[in-house]
Protein backbone atom coordinates (compact mmCIF):
# COMPACT_ATOMS: atom_id res chain seq x y z
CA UNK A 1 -43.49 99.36 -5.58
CA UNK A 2 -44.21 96.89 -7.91
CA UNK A 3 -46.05 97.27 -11.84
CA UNK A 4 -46.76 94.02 -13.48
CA UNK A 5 -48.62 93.61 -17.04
CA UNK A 6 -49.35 90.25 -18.11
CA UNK A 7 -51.74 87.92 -18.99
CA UNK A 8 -53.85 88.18 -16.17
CA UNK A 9 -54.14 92.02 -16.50
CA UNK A 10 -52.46 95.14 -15.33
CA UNK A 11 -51.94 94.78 -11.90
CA UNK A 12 -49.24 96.16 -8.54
CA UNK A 13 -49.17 97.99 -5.88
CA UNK A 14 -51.11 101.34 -5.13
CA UNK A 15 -48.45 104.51 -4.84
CA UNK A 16 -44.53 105.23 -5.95
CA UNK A 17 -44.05 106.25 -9.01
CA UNK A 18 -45.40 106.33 -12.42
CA UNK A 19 -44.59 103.33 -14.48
CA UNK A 20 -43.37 101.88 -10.85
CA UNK A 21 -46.74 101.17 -9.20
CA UNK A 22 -50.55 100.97 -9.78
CA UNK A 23 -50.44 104.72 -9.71
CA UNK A 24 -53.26 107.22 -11.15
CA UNK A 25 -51.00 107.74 -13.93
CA UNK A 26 -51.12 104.50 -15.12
CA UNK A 27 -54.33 103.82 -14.34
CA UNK A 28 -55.48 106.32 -16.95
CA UNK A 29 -52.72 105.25 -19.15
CA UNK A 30 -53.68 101.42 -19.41
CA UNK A 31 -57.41 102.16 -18.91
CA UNK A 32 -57.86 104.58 -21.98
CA UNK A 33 -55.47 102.10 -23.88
CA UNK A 34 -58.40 99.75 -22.89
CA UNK A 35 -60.80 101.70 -23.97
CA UNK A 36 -59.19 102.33 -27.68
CA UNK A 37 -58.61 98.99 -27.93
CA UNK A 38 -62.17 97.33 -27.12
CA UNK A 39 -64.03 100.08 -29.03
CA UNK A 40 -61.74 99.71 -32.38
CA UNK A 41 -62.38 95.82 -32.01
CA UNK A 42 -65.88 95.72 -31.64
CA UNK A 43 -67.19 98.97 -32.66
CA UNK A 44 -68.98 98.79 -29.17
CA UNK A 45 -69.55 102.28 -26.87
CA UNK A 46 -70.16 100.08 -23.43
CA UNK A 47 -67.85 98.81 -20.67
CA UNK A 48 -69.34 96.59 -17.27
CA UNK A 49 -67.13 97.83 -14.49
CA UNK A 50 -66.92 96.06 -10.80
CA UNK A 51 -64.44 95.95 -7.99
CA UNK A 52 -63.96 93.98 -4.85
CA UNK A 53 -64.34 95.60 -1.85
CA UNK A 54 -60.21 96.42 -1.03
CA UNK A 55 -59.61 100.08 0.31
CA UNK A 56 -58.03 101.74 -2.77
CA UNK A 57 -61.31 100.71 -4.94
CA UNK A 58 -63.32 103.63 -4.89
CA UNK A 59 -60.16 105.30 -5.88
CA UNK A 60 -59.40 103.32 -8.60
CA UNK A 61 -63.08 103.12 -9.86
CA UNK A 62 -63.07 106.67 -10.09
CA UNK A 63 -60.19 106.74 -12.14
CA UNK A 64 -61.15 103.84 -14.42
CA UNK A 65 -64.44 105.36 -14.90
CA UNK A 66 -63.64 108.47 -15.61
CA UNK A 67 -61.09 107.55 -18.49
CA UNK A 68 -63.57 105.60 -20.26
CA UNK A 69 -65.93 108.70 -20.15
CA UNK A 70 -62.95 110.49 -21.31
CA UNK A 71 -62.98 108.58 -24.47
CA UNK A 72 -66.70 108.36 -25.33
CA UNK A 73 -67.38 104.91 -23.65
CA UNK A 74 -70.32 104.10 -22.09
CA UNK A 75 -70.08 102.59 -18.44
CA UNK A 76 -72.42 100.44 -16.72
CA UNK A 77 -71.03 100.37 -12.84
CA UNK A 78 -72.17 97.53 -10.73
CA UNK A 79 -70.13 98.80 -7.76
CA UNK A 80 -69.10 96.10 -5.06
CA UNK A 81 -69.23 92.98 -7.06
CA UNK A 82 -67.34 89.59 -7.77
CA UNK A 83 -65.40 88.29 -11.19
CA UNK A 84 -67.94 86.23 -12.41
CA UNK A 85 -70.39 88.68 -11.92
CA UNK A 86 -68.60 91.32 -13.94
CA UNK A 87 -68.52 88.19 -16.47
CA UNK A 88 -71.97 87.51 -16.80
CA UNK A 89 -73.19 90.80 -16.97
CA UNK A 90 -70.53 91.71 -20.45
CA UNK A 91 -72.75 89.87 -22.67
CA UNK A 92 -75.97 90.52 -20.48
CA UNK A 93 -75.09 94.22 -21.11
CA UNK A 94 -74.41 93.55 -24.74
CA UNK A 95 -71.05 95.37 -23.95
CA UNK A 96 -67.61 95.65 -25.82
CA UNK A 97 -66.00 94.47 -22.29
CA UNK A 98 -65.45 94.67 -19.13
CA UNK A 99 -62.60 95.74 -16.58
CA UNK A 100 -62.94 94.34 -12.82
CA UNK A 101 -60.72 95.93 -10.24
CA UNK A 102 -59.22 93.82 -7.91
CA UNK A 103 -55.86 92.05 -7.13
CA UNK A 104 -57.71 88.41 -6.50
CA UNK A 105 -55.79 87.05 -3.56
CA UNK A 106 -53.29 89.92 -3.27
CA UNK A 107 -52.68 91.16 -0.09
CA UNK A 108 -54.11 94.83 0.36
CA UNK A 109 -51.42 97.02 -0.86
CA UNK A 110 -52.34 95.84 -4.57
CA UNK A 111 -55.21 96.47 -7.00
CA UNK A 112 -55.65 95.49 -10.25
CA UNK A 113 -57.00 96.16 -13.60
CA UNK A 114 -58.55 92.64 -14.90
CA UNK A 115 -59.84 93.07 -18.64
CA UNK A 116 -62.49 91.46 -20.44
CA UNK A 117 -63.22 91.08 -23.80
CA UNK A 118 -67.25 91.48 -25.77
CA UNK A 119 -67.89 87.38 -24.35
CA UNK A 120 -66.94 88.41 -20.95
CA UNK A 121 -63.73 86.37 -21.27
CA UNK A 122 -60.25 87.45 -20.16
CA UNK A 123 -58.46 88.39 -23.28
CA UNK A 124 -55.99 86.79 -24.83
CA UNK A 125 -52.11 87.67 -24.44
CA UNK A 126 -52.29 88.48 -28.04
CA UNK A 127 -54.89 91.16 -27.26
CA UNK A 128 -53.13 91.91 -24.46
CA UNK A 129 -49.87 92.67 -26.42
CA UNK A 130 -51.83 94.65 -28.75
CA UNK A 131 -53.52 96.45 -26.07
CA UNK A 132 -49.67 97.55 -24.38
CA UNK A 133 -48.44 98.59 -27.60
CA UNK A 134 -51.23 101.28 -27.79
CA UNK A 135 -50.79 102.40 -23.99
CA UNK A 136 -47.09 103.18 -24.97
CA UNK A 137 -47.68 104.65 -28.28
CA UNK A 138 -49.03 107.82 -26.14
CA UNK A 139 -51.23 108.48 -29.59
CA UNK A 140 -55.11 108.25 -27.69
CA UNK A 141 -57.00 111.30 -28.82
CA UNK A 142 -59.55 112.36 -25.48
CA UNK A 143 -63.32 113.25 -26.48
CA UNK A 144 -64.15 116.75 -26.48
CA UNK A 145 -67.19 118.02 -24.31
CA UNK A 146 -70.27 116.81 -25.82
CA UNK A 147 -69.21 113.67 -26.91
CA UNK A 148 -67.99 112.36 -23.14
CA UNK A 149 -69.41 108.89 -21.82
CA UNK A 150 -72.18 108.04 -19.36
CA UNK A 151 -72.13 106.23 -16.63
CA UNK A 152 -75.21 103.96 -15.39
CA UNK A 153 -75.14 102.14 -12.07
CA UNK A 154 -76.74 98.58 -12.23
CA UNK A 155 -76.87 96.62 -8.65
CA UNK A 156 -79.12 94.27 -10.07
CA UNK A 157 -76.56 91.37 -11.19
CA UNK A 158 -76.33 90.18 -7.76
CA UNK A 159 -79.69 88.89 -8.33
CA UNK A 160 -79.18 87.83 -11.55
CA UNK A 161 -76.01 85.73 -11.11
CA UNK A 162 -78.23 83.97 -8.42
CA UNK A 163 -80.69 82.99 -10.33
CA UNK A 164 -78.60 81.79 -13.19
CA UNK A 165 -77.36 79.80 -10.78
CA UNK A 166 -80.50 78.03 -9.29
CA UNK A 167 -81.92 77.96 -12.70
CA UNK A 168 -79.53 74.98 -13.74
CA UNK A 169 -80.44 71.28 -13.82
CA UNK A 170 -78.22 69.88 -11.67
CA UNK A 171 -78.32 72.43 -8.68
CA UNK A 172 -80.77 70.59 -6.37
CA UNK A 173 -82.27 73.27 -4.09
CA UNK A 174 -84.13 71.03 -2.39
CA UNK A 175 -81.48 68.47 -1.40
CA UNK A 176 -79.81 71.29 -0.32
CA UNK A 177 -82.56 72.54 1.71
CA UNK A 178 -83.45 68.93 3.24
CA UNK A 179 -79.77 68.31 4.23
CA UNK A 180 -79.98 71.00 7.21
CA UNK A 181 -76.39 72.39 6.49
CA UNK A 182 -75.04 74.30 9.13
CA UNK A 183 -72.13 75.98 7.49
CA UNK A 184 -69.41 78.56 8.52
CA UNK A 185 -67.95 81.27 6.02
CA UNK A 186 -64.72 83.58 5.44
CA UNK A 187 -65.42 86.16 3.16
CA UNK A 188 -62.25 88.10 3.62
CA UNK A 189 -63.89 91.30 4.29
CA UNK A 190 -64.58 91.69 0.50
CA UNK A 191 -67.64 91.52 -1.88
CA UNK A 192 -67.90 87.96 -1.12
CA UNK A 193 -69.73 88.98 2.10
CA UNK A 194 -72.43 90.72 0.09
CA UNK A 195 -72.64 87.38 -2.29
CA UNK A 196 -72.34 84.35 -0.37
CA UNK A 197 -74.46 84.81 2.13
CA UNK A 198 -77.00 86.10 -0.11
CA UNK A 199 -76.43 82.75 -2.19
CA UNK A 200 -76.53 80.47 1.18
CA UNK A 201 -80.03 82.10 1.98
CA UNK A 202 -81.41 81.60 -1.73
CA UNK A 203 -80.00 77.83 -1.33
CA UNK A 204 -82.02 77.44 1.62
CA UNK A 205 -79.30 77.49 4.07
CA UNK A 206 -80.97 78.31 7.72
CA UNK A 207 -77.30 78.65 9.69
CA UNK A 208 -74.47 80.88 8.39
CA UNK A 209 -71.82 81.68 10.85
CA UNK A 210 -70.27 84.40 9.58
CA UNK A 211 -66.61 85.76 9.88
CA UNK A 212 -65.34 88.93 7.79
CA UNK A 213 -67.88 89.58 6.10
CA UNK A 214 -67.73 93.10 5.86
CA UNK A 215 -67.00 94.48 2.62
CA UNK A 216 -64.73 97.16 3.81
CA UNK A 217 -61.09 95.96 2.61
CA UNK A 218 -59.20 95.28 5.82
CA UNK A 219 -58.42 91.75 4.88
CA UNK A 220 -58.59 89.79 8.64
CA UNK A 221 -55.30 87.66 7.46
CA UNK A 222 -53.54 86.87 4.06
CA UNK A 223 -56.53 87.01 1.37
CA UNK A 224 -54.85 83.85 -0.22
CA UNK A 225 -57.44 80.83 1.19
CA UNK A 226 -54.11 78.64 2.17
CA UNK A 227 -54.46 76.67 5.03
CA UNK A 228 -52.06 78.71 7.29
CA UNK A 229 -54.56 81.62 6.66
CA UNK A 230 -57.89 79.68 7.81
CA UNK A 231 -57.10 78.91 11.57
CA UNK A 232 -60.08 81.14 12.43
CA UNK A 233 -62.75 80.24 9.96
CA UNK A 234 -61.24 76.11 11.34
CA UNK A 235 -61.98 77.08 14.61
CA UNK A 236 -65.17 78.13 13.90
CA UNK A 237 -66.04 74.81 12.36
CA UNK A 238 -65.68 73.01 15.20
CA UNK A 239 -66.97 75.11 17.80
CA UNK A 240 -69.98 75.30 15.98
CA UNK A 241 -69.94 71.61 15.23
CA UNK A 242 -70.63 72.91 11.45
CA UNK A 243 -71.00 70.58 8.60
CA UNK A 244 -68.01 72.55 6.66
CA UNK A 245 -66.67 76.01 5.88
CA UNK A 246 -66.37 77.85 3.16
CA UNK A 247 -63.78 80.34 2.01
CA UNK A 248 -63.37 82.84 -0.71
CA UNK A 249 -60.89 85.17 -1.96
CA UNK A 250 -61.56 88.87 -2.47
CA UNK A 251 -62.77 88.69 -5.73
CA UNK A 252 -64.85 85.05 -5.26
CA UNK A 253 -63.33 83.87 -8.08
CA UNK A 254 -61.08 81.13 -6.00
CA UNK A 255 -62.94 78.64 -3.47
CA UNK A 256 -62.22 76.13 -1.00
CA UNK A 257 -63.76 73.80 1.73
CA UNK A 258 -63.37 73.12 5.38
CA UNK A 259 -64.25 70.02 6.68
CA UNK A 260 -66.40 69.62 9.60
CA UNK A 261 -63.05 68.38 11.87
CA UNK A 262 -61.55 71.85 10.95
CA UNK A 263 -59.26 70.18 8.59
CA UNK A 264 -58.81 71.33 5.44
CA UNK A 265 -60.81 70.13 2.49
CA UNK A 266 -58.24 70.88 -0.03
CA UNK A 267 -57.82 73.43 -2.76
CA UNK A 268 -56.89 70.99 -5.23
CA UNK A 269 -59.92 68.94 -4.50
CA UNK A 270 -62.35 71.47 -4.87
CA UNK A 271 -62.26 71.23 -8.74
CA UNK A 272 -62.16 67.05 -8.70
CA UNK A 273 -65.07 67.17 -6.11
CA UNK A 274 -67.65 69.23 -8.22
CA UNK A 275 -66.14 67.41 -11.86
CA UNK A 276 -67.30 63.89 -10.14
CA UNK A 277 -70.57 65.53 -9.24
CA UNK A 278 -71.11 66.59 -12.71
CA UNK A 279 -69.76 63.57 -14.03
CA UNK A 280 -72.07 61.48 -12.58
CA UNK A 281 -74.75 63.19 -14.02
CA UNK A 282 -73.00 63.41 -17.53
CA UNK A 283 -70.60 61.49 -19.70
CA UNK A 284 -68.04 64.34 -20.79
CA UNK A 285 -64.24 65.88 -20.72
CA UNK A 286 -62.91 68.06 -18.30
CA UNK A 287 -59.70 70.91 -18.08
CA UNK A 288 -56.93 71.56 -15.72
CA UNK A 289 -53.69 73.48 -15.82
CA UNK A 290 -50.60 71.58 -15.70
CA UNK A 291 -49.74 72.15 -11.98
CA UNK A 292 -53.56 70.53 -11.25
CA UNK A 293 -53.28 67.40 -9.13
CA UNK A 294 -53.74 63.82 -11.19
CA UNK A 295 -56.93 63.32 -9.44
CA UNK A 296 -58.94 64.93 -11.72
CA UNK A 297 -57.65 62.75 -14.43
CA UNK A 298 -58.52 59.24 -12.63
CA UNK A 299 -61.99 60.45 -11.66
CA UNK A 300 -62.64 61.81 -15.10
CA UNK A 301 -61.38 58.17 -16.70
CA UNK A 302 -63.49 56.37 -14.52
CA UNK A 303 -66.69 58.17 -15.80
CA UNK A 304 -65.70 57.01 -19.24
CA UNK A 305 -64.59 60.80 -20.11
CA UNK A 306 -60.99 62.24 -21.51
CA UNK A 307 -58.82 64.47 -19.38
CA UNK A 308 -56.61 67.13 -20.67
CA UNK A 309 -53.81 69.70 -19.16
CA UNK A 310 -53.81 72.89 -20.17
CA UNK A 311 -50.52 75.79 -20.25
CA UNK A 312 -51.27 77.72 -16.30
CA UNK A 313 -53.56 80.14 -16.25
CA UNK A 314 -57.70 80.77 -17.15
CA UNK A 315 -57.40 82.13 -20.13
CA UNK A 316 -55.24 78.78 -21.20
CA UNK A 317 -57.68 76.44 -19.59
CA UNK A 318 -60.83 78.11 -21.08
CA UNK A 319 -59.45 78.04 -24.75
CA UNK A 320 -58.91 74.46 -24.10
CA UNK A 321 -62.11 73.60 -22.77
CA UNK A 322 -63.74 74.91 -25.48
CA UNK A 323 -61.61 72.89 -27.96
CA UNK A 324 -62.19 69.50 -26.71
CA UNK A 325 -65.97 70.17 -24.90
CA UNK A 326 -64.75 69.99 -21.87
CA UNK A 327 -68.69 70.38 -19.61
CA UNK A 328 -66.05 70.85 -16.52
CA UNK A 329 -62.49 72.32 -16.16
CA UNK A 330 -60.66 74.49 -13.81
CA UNK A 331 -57.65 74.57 -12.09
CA UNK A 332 -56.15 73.60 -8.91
CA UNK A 333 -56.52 77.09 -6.52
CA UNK A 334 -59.98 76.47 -6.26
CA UNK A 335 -61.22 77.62 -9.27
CA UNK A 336 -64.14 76.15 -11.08
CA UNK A 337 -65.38 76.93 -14.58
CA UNK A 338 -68.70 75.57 -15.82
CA UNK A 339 -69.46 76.14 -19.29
CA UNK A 340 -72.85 75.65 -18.88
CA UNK A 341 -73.14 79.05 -17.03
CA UNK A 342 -70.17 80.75 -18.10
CA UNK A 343 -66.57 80.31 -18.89
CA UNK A 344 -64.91 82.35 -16.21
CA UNK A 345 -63.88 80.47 -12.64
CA UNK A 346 -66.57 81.16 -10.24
CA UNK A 347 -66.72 80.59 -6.23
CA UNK A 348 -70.58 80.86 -6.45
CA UNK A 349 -71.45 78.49 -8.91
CA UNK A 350 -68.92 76.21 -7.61
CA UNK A 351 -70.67 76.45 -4.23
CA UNK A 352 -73.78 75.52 -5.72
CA UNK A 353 -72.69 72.74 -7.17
CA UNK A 354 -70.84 71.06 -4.32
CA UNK A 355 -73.33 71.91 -1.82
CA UNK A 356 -75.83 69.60 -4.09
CA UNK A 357 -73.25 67.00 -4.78
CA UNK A 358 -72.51 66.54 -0.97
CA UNK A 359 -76.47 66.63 0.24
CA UNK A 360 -77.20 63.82 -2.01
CA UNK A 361 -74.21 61.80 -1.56
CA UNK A 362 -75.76 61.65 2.42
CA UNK A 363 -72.03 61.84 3.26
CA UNK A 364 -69.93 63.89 5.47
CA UNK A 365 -67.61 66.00 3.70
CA UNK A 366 -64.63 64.28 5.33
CA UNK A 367 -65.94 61.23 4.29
CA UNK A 368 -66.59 62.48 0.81
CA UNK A 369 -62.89 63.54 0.52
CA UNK A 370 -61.61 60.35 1.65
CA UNK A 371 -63.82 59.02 -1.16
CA UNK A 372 -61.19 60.36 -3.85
CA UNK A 373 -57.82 58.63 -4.91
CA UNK A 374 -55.16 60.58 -2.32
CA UNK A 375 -52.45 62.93 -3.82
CA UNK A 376 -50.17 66.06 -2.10
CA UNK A 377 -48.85 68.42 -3.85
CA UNK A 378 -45.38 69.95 -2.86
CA UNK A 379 -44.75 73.59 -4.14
CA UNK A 380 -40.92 75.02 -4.27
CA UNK A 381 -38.78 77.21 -6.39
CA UNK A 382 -35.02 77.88 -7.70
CA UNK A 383 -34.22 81.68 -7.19
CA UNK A 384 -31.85 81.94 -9.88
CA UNK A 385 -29.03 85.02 -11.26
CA UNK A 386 -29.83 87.51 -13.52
CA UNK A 387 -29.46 86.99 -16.70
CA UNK A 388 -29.59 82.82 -16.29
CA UNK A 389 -30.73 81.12 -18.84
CA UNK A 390 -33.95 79.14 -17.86
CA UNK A 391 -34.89 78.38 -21.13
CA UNK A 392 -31.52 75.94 -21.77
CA UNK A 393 -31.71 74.32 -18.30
CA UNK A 394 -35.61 73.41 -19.01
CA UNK A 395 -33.84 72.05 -22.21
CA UNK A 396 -31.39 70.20 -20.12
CA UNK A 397 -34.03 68.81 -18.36
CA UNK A 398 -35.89 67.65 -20.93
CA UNK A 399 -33.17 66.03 -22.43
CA UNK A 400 -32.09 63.78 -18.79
CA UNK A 401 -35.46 63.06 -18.80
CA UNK A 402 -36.45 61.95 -22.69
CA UNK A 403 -37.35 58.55 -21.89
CA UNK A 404 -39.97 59.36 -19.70
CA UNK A 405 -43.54 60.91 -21.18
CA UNK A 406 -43.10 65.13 -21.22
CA UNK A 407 -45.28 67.76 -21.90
CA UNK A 408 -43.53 71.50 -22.81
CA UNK A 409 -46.92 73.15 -23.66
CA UNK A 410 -45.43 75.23 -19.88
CA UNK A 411 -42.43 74.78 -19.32
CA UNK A 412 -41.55 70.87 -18.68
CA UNK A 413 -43.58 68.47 -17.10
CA UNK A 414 -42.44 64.90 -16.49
CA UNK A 415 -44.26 62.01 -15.64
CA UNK A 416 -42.78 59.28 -13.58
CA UNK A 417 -46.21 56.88 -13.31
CA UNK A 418 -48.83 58.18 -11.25
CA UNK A 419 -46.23 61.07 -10.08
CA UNK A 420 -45.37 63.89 -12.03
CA UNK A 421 -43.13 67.53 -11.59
CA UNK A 422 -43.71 70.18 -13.37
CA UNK A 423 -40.77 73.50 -13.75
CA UNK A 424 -42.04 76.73 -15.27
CA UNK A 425 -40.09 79.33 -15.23
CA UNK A 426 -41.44 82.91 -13.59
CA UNK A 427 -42.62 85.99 -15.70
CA UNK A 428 -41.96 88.16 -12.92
CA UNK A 429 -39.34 86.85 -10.70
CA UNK A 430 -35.74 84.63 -11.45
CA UNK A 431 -37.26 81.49 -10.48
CA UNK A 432 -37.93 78.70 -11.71
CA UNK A 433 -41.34 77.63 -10.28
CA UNK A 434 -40.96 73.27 -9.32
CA UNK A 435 -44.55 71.72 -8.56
CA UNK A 436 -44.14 67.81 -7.63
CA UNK A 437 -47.18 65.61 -6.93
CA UNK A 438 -47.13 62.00 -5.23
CA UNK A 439 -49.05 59.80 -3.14
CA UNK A 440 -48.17 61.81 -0.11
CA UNK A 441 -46.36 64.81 1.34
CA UNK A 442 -43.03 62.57 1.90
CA UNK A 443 -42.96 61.18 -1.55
CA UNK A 444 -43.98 65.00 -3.08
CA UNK A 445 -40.73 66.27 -1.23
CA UNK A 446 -38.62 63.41 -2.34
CA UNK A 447 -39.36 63.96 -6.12
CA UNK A 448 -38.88 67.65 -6.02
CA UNK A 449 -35.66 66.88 -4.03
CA UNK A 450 -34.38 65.11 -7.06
CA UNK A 451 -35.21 67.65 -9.54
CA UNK A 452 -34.21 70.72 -7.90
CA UNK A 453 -30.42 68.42 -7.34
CA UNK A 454 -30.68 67.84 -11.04
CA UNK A 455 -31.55 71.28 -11.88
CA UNK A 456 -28.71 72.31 -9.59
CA UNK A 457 -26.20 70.57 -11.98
CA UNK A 458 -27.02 72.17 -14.61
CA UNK A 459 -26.44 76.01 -13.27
């Protein structure tokens, strides 16, 4: 059983014991905490609440609804929906926040409590610290009879995330519509088969082949869209002679592409491919995380724009967008965050986006890849002891490495030319976490090689 709280949330595995797992415990426990917290901040009576469509959600939204009630909070439930839904509809709702159940890519066995502040922004780790320290000061007072919460359910934002989404200038509908797509899709099983589909259709897009898209929660394969986990939707592709797939996570916050060989697009390229779409319809900046590949960076120069890395994770990249204006940022998993809808990543406006970017580039999506300078990305990790300092080898490193340009915003990442590695250590495991980027998969390897020996001298 596994309990994690961090900045992403209160998330782990359903069962066990309390303080050990997601149990019901400690769903009340971190959800009234919530609760305390959001209405002493804003003075605001009203929570959004949505899940994804995994099996213990109608458990947990029970739960999670019922402890807000049991405070005095307001809930507006839009039932099976997606992150940036949930997102929208906070300030939509004029609401104090918003809690979305569900453990993104997570394999089955875990759920999730992902919180939102009064913007419909995840909050900050500060908030989040603040937030903990009033779950474990076991001091919430519960609201007597007549002054419980309400609940309203509200399965309207489906529609209304759609049309946010063809209401902006530079999704082309009719491009879209002229190009013919014939497209395959892997929804996981999750609310992204309620949502993408319904956004293909408003698009214009005549064929949809469809695979898992039943919102019931038995994930087909790993929910993580990594390429060992899309053989299927690949398959698909090409027996369908498609013009690409499509794949989301469980909670559509995460995309990627498949092109029409059945090879894969790239995760990492999903983010550069809509930026140079919207950079070629606007001078501006763009946001990644640290572990994002270069690409970005050289497409973003080109346009006559500035580039800048962020510390890992949304909440990181989002407070950096906003201070440098970023009109496009993201991060390397697939996730896109456009400012001009929202500041949350989001599979649907991301879909939008490319699926207008590649009809008028009159391109195949292979060939639109292959249009981008080439990078891999090689992922590995250190398990180290208990009790190891991680801290003083990163120092270590830093030192070895002085002469070269560093960045220790997260961790350490060195630059060697148009190759970089970047070592951040875990906040849940004894790793350290060693991301390398080169021209290719051989040359990836081969850096990390070198690091993780170097690292190895210093243990």
């Amino acid at each position: 059983m596994t309990l994690i709280k961090s900045i992403s949330g209160i998330r782990g595995t359903i069962g066990g014991k309390a303080g050990e797992g997601l149990t019901p415990t400690d769903i009340v426990k971190f959800t009234a905490a919530y609760g305390k917290w959001i209405f002493a901040k804003t003075g605001n009576n009203k929570v959004v609440v949505g899940r994804d469509a995994r099996i213990s959600g109608e458990m947990v939204r029970n739960l999670v609804v019922g402890t807000l009630q049991s405070i005095g909070l307001n809930v507006v439930d839009l039932g099976l929906s997606t992150t940036p839904t949930v997102e929208i509809a906070v300030p939509a709702e004029k609401a104090g926040g918003g809690i979305i159940l569900t453990a993104s890519h997570n394999p089955k066995e875990w759920n999730a409590l992902k919180l939102l502040n009064e913007k419909g922004e995840f909050i900050s780790d500060a908030d989040g610290k603040e937030l903990l320290k009033i779950a474990d000061s076991k001091d919430i007072i519960f609201s007597e009879v007549d002054d419980l919460g309400s609940v309203t359910y509200d399965d309207s934002y489906l529609q209304k995330h759609i049309d946010q989404i063809l209401a902006l200038p530079l999704v082309d509908v009719e491009a879209i519509k002229k190009a013919d797509f014939k497209i395959a899709i892997d929804c996981v099983n999750s609310s992204g088969g309620i949502f993408i589909p319904a956004l293909l259709d408003a698009l214009g897009v005549k064929t949809v082949y469809k695979l898992f898209c039943e919102p019931n929660g038995e994930f087909p394969h790993n929910p993580e869209p990594l390429p060992e986990h899309l053989t299927e939707i690949s398959a698909t592709v090409v027996k369908n002679k498609a013009d690409l797939g499509i794949v989301v996570d469980p909670d559509v916050d995460r995309l990627c592409f498949v092109n029409e060989d059945g090879s894969m697009f790239g995760e990492e390229y999903t983010l550069v491919a809509v930026a140079d779409y919207v950079l070629s319809q606007q001078v501006g900046n763009t946001v990644s995380n640290l572990s994002s590949t270069r690409a970005l960076r050289d497409i973003t120069e080109k346009a006559g724009g500035r580039y800048q890395a962020s510390a890992v994770g949304e909440v990181n990249v989002v407070n950096m967008m906003k201070d440098c204006q970023a009109i496009i940022g993201g991060e390397g998993n697939g996730g896109i965050i456009y400012p001009e809808l929202h500041y949350g990543r989001d599979a649907l406006v991301g879909i939008a986006l490319f699926l207008s970017h590649l009809a008028k580039s009159g391109k195949s999506i292979s060939a639109l890849k292959a249009s981008y300078p080439s990078y891999h990305i090689s992922k590995n990790k250190i398990v180290l002891a208990q009790g190891m300092d991680v801290d003083g080898i990163l120092k270590k490193m830093e030192g070895k490495y002085r002469l070269h340009h560093l960045s220790t915003i997260d961790g350490l990442k060195i630059e060697f030319g148009n190759e970089w590695v970047h070592l951040r250590k875990s906040n849940t495991e004894p790793i350290i976490r060693i991301y390398s980027e080169s021209a290719n998969e051989a040359k990836a390897n081969k850096l990390a090689k070198q690091i993780i020996a170097d690292i190895k001298t210093f243990i």
